[in-house]
C-alpha atoms as a PDB file:
ATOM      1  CA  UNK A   1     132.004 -83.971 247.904  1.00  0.00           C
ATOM      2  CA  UNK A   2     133.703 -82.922 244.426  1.00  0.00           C
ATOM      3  CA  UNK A   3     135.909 -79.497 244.145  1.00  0.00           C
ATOM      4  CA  UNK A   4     137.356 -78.085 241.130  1.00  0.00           C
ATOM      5  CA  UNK A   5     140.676 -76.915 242.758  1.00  0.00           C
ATOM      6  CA  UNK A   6     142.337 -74.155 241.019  1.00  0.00           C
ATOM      7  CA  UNK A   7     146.110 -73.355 241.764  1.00  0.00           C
ATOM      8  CA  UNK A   8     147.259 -70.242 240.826  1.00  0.00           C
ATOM      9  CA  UNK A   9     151.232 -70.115 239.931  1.00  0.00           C
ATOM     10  CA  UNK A  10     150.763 -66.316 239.151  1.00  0.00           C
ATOM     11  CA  UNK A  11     154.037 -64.066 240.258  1.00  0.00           C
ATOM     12  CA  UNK A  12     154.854 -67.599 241.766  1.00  0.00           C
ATOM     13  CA  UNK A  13     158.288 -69.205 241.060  1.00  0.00           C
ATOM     14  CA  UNK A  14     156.828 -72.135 238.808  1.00  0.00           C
ATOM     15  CA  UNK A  15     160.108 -73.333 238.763  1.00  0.00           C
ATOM     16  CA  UNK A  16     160.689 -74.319 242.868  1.00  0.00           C
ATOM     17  CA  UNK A  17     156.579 -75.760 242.164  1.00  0.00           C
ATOM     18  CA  UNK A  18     157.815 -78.215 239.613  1.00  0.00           C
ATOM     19  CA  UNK A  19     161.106 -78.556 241.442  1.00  0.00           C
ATOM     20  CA  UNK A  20     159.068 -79.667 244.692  1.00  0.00           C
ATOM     21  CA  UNK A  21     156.402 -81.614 242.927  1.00  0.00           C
ATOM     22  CA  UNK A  22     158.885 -83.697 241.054  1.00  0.00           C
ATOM     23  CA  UNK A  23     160.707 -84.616 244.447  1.00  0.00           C
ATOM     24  CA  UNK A  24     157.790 -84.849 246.603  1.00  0.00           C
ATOM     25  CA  UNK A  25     155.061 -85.382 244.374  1.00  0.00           C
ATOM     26  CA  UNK A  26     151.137 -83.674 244.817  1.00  0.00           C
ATOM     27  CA  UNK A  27     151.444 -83.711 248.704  1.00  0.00           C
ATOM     28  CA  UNK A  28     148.223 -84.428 249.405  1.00  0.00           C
ATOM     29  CA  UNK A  29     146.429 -87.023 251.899  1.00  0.00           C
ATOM     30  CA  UNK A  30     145.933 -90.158 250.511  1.00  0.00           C
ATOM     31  CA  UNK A  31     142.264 -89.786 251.225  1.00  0.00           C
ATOM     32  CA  UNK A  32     141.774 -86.873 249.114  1.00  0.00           C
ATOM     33  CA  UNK A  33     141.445 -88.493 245.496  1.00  0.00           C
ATOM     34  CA  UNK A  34     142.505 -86.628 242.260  1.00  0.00           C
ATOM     35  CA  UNK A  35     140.435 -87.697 238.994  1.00  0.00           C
ATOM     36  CA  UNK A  36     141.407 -85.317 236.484  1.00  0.00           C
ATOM     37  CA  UNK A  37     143.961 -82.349 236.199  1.00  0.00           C
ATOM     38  CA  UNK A  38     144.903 -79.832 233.996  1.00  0.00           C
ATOM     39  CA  UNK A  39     147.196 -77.379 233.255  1.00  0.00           C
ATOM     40  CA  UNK A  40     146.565 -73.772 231.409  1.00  0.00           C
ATOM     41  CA  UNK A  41     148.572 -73.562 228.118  1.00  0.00           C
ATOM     42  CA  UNK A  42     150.677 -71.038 229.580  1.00  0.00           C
ATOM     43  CA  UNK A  43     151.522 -73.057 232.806  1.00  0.00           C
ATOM     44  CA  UNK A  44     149.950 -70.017 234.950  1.00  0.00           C
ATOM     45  CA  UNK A  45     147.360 -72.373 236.496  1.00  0.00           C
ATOM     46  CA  UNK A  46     146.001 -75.901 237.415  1.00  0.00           C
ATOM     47  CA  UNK A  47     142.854 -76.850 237.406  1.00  0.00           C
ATOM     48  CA  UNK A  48     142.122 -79.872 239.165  1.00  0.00           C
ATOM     49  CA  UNK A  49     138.724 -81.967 239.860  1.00  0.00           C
ATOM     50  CA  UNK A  50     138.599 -83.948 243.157  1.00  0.00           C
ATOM     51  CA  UNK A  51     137.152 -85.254 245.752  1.00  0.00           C
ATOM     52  CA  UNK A  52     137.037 -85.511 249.412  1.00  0.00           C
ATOM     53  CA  UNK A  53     134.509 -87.199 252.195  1.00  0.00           C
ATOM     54  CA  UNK A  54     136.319 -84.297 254.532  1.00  0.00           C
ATOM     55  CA  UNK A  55     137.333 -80.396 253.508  1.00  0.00           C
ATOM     56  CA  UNK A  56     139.550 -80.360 256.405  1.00  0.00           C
ATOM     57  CA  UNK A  57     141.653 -83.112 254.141  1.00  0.00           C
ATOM     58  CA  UNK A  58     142.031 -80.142 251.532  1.00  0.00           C
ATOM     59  CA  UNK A  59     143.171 -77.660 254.043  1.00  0.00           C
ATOM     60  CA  UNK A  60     146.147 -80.075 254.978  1.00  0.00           C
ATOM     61  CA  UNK A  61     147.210 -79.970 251.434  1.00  0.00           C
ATOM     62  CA  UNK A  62     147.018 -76.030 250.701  1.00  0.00           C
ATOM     63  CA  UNK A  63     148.909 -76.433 253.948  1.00  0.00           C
ATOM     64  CA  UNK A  64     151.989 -77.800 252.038  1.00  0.00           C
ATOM     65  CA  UNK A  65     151.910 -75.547 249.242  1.00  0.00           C
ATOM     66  CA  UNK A  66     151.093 -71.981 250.511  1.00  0.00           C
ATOM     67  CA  UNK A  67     154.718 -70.379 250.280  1.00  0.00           C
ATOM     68  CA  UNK A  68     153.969 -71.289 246.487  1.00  0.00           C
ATOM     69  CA  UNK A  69     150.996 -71.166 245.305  1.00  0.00           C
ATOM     70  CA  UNK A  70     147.330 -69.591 245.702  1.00  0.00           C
ATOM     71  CA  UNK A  71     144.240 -71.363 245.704  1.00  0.00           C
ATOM     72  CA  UNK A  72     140.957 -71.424 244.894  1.00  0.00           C
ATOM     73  CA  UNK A  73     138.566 -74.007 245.938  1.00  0.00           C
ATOM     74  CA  UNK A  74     134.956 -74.554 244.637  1.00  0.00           C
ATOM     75  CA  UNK A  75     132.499 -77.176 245.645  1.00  0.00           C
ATOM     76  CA  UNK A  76     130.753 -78.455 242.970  1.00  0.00           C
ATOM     77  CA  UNK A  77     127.824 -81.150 242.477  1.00  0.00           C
ATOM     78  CA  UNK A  78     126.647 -82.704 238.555  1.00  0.00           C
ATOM     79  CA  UNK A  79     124.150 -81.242 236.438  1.00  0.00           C
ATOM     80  CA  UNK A  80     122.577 -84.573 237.192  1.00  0.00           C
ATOM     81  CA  UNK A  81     122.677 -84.380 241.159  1.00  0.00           C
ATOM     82  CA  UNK A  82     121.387 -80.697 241.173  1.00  0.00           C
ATOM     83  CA  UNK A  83     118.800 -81.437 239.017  1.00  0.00           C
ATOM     84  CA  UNK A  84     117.539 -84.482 241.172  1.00  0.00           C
ATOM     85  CA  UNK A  85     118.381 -82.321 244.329  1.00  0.00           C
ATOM     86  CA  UNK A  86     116.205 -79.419 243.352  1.00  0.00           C
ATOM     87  CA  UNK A  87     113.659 -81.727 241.756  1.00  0.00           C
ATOM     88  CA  UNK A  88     110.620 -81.425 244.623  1.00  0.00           C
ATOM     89  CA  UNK A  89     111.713 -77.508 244.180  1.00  0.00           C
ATOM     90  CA  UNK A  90     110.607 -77.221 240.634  1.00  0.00           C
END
């Protein structure tokens, strides 16, 4: 499944998130795969596409960031796939 992953750095300190991120990197399972990020023009969230066989893989890496950030996580499916999907339906 895909999720557009948004990370909220509101009333966060942005600077520890960078801090850890440049040390430590994303933290996230290797499983869970990243394919496009991107950051609001005034650094006050991410917004990241990925995508994961497993949700409990994106629990374990809100796990690791919690004390800094907030997240929102939506599934999402393609124009393409929910078009197919609801195809018998229409």
């Amino acid at each position: 499944m895909q999720f557009i992953v948004i990370e909220d750095f509101t009333g966060c300190d942005r600077k520890e998130i960078y801090r850890r991120f440049g040390e430590r990197g994303r933290l996230k399972p290797d499983e869970l795969v990243v394919h496009h990020s991107w950051i609001a023009a005034d650094m006050s969230r991410c917004f990241l596409l990925v995508e994961a066989d497993d949700v409990t893989l994106l629990q374990r890496w809100v796990i690791e960031w919690s004390d800094l950030v907030e997240f929102e996580i939506v599934p999402v499916a393609t124009n393409k796939d929910m078009v197919a999907a609801l195809a018998s339906h229409l």
